[in-house]
C-alpha atoms as a PDB file:
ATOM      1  CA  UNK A   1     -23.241  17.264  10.483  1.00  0.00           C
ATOM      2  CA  UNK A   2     -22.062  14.401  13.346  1.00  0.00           C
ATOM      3  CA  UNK A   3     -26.196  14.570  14.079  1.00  0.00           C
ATOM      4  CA  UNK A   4     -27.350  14.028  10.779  1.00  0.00           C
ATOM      5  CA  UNK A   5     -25.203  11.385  10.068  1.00  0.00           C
ATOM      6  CA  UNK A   6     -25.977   9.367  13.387  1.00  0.00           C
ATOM      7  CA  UNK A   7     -29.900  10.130  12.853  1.00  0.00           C
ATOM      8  CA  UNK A   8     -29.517   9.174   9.329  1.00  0.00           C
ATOM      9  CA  UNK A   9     -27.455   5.580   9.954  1.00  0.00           C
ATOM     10  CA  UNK A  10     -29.933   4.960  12.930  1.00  0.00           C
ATOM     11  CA  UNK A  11     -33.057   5.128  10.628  1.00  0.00           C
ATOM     12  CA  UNK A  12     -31.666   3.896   7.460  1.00  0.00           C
ATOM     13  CA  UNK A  13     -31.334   0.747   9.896  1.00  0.00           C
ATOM     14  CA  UNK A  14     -35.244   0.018   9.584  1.00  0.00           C
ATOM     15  CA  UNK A  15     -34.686   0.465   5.503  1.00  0.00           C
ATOM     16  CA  UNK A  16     -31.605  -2.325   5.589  1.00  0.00           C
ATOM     17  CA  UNK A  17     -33.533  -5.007   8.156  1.00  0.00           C
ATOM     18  CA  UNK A  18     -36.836  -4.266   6.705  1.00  0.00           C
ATOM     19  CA  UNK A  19     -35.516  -5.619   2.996  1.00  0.00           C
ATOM     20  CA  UNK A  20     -33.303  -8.548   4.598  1.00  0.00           C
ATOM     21  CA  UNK A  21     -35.983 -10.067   6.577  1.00  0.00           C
ATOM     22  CA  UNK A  22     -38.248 -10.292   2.886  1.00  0.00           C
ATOM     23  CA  UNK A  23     -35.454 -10.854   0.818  1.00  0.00           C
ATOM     24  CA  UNK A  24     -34.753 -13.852   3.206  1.00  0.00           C
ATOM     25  CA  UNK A  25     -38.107 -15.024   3.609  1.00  0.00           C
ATOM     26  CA  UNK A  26     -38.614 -14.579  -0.448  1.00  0.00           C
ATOM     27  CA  UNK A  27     -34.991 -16.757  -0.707  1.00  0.00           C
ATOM     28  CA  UNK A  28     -36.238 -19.240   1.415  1.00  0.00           C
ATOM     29  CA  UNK A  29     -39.617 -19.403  -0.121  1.00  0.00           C
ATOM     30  CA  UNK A  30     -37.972 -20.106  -3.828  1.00  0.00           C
ATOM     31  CA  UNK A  31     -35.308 -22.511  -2.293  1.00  0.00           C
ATOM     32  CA  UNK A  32     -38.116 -24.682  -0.009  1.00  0.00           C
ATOM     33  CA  UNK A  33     -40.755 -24.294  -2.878  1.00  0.00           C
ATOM     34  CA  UNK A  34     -38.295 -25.034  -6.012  1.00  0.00           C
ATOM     35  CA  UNK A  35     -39.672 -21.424  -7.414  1.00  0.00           C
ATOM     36  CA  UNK A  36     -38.326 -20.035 -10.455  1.00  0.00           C
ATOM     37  CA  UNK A  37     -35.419 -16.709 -10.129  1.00  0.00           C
ATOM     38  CA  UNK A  38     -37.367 -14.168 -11.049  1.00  0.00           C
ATOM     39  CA  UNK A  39     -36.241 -10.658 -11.697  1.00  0.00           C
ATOM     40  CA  UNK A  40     -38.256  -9.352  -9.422  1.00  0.00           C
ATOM     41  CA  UNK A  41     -36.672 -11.837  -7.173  1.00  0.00           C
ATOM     42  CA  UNK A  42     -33.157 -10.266  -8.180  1.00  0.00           C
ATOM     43  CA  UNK A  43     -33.956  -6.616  -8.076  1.00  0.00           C
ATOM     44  CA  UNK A  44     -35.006  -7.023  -4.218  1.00  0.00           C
ATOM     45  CA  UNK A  45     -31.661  -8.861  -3.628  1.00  0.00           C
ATOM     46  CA  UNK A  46     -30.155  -6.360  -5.402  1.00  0.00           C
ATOM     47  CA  UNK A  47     -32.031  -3.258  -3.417  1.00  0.00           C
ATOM     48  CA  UNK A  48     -31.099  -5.304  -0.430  1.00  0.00           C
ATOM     49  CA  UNK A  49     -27.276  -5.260  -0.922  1.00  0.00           C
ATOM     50  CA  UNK A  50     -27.199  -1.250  -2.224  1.00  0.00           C
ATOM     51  CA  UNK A  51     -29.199  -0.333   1.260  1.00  0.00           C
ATOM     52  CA  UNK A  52     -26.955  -1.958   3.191  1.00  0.00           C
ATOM     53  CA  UNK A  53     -24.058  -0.682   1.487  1.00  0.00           C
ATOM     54  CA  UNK A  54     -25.092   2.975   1.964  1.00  0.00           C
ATOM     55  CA  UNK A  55     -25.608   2.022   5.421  1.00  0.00           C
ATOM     56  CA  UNK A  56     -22.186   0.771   5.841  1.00  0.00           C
ATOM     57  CA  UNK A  57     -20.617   3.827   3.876  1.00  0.00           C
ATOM     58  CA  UNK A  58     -22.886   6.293   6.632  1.00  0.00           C
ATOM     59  CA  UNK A  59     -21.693   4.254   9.859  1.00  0.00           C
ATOM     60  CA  UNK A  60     -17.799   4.683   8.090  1.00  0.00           C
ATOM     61  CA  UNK A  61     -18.235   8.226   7.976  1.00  0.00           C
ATOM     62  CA  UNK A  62     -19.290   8.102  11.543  1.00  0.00           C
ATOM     63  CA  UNK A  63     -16.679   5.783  12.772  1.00  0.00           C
ATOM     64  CA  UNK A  64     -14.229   8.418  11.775  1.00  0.00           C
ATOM     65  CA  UNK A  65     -16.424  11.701  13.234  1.00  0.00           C
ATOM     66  CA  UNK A  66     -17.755  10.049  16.049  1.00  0.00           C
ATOM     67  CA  UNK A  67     -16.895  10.677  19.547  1.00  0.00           C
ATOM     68  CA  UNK A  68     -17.660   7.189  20.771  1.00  0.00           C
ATOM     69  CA  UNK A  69     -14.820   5.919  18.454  1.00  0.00           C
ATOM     70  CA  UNK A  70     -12.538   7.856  20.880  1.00  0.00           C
ATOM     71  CA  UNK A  71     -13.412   6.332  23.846  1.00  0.00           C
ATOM     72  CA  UNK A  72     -10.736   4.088  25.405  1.00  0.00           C
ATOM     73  CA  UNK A  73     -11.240   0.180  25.092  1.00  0.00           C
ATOM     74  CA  UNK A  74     -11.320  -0.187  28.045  1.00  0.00           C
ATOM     75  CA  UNK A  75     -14.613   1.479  28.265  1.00  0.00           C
ATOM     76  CA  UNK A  76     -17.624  -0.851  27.322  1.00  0.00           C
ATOM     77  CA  UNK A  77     -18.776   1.597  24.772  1.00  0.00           C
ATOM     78  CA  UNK A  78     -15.615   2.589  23.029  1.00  0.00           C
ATOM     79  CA  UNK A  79     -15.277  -1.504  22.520  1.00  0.00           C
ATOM     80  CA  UNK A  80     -18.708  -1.853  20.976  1.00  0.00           C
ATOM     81  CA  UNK A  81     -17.868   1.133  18.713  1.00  0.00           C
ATOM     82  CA  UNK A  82     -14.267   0.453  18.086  1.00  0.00           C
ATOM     83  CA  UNK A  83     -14.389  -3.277  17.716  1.00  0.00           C
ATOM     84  CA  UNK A  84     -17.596  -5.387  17.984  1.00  0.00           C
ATOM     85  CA  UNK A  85     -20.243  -2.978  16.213  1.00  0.00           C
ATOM     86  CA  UNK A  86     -17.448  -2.454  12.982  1.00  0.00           C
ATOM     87  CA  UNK A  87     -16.355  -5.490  12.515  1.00  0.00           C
ATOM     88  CA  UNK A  88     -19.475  -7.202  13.182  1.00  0.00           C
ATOM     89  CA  UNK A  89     -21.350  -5.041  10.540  1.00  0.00           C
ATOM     90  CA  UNK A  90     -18.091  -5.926   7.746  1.00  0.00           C
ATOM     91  CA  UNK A  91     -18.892  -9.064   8.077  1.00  0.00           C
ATOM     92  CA  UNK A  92     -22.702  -8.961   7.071  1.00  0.00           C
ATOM     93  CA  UNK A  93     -21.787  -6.604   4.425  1.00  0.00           C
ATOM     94  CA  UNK A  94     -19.062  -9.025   3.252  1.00  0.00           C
ATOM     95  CA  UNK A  95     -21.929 -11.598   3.470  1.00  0.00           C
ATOM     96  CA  UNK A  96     -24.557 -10.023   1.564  1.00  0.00           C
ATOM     97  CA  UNK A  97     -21.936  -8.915  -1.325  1.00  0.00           C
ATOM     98  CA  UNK A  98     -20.700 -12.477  -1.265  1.00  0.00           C
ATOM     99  CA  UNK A  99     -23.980 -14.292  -1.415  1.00  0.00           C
ATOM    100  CA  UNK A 100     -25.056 -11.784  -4.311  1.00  0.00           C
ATOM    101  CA  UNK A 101     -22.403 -11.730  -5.973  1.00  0.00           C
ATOM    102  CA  UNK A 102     -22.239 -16.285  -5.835  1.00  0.00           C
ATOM    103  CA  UNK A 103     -26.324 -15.959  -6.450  1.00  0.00           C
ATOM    104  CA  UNK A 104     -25.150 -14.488 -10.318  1.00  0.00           C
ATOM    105  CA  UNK A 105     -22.847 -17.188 -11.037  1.00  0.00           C
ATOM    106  CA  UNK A 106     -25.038 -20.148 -10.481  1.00  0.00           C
ATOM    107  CA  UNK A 107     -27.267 -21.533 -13.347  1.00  0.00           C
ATOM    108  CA  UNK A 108     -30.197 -22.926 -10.832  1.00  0.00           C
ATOM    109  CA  UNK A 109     -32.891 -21.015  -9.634  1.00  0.00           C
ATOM    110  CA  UNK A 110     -33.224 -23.241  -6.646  1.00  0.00           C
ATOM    111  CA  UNK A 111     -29.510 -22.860  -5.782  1.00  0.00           C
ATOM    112  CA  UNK A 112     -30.047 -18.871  -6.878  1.00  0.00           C
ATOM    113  CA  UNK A 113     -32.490 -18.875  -3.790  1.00  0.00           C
ATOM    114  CA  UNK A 114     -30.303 -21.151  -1.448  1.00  0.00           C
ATOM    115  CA  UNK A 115     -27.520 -18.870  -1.742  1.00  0.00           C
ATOM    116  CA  UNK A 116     -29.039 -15.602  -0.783  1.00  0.00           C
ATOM    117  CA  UNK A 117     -31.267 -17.489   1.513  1.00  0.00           C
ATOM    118  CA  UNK A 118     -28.090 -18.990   3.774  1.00  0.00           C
ATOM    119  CA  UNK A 119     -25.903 -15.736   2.911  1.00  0.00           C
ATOM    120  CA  UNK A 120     -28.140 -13.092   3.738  1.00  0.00           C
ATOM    121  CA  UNK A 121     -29.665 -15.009   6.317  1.00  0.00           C
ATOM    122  CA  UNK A 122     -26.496 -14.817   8.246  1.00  0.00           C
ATOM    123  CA  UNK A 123     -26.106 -11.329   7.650  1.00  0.00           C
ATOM    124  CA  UNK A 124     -29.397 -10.916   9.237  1.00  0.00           C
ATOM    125  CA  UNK A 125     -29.145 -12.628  12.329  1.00  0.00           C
ATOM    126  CA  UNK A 126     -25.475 -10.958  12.742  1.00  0.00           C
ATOM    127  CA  UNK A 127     -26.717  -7.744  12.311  1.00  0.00           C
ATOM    128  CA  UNK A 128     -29.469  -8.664  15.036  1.00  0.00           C
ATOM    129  CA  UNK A 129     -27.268 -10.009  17.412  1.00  0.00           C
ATOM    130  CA  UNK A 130     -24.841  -6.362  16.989  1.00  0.00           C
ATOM    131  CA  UNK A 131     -28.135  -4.172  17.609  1.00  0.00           C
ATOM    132  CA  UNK A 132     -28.948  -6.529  20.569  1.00  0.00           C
ATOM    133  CA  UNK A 133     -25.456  -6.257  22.151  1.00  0.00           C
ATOM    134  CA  UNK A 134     -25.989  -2.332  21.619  1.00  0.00           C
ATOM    135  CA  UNK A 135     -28.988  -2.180  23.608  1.00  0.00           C
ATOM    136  CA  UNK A 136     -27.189  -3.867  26.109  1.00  0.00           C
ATOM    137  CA  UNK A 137     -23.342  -2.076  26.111  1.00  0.00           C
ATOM    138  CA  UNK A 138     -24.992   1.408  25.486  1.00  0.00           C
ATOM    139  CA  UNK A 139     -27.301   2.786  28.232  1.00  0.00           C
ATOM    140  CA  UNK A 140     -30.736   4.312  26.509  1.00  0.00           C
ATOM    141  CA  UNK A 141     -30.502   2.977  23.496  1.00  0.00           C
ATOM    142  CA  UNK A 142     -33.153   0.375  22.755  1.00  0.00           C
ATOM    143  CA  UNK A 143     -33.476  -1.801  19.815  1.00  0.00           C
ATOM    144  CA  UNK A 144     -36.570  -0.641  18.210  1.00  0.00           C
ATOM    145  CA  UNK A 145     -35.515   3.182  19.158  1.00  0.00           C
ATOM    146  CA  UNK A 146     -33.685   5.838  16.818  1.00  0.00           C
ATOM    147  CA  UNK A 147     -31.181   6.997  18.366  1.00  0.00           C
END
């Protein structure tokens, strides 16, 4: 089951950064080019924030099963686990459900793009850095890799 789970959150990964790099690049194309909100435009924002919550709800599940979890702090690994992987990934999930969630309430299509643009973009790049500091606190794991 512990296998599954860990092969399923480390390709489900590629699922959650594929759609945030277009959904950013889409946001910023509507917010730089004053495009209209289209729906198409809010079903990938949409698919965007459901694949990274069913990442999220995987990599909970693991947190709890996971023998990494129960390394000591002390321990470069258990840290990354415990502390700087989890609380990292919260906060681009908070991100992405916040910048939807704002994206709904405004009126503008232009500020409709800004919003997911800055929001999601932030999730992005903190979910980038986290995968980056994995590669480098956990020996054989590599960024591009399944592990």
């Amino acid at each position: 089951m512990y296998s599954i789970l860990k092969s399923a959150h480390s390709g489900w990964r590629y699922i959650v950064l594929i759609l945030l790099v277009v959904a950013v690049i889409n946001a910023l194309s509507g917010w730089l080019g004053k495009k209209t909100y289209t729906e198409g435009n809010r079903k990938l924002n949409v698919f965007t924030l459901i694949s990274a919550h069913i990442q999220f709800l995987i990599g909970l599940v693991l947190y709890f099963f996971s023998p990494l979890t129960k390394l000591p702090m002390s321990d470069t690994i258990g840290r990354y686990f415990k502390a700087e992987h989890t609380s990292m990934m919260l906060i681009a999930i908070i991100l992405i459900t916040v910048g939807n969630s704002k994206s709904k309430k405004v009126a503008d299509a232009v500020a409709k793009h800004r919003t997911i643009a800055v929001f999601f973009g932030l999730a992005l790049v903190i979910i980038i850095v986290s995968i980056l500091m994995m590669t480098k606190s956990v020996p054989g794991r590599s960024f591009f890799g399944v592990s």
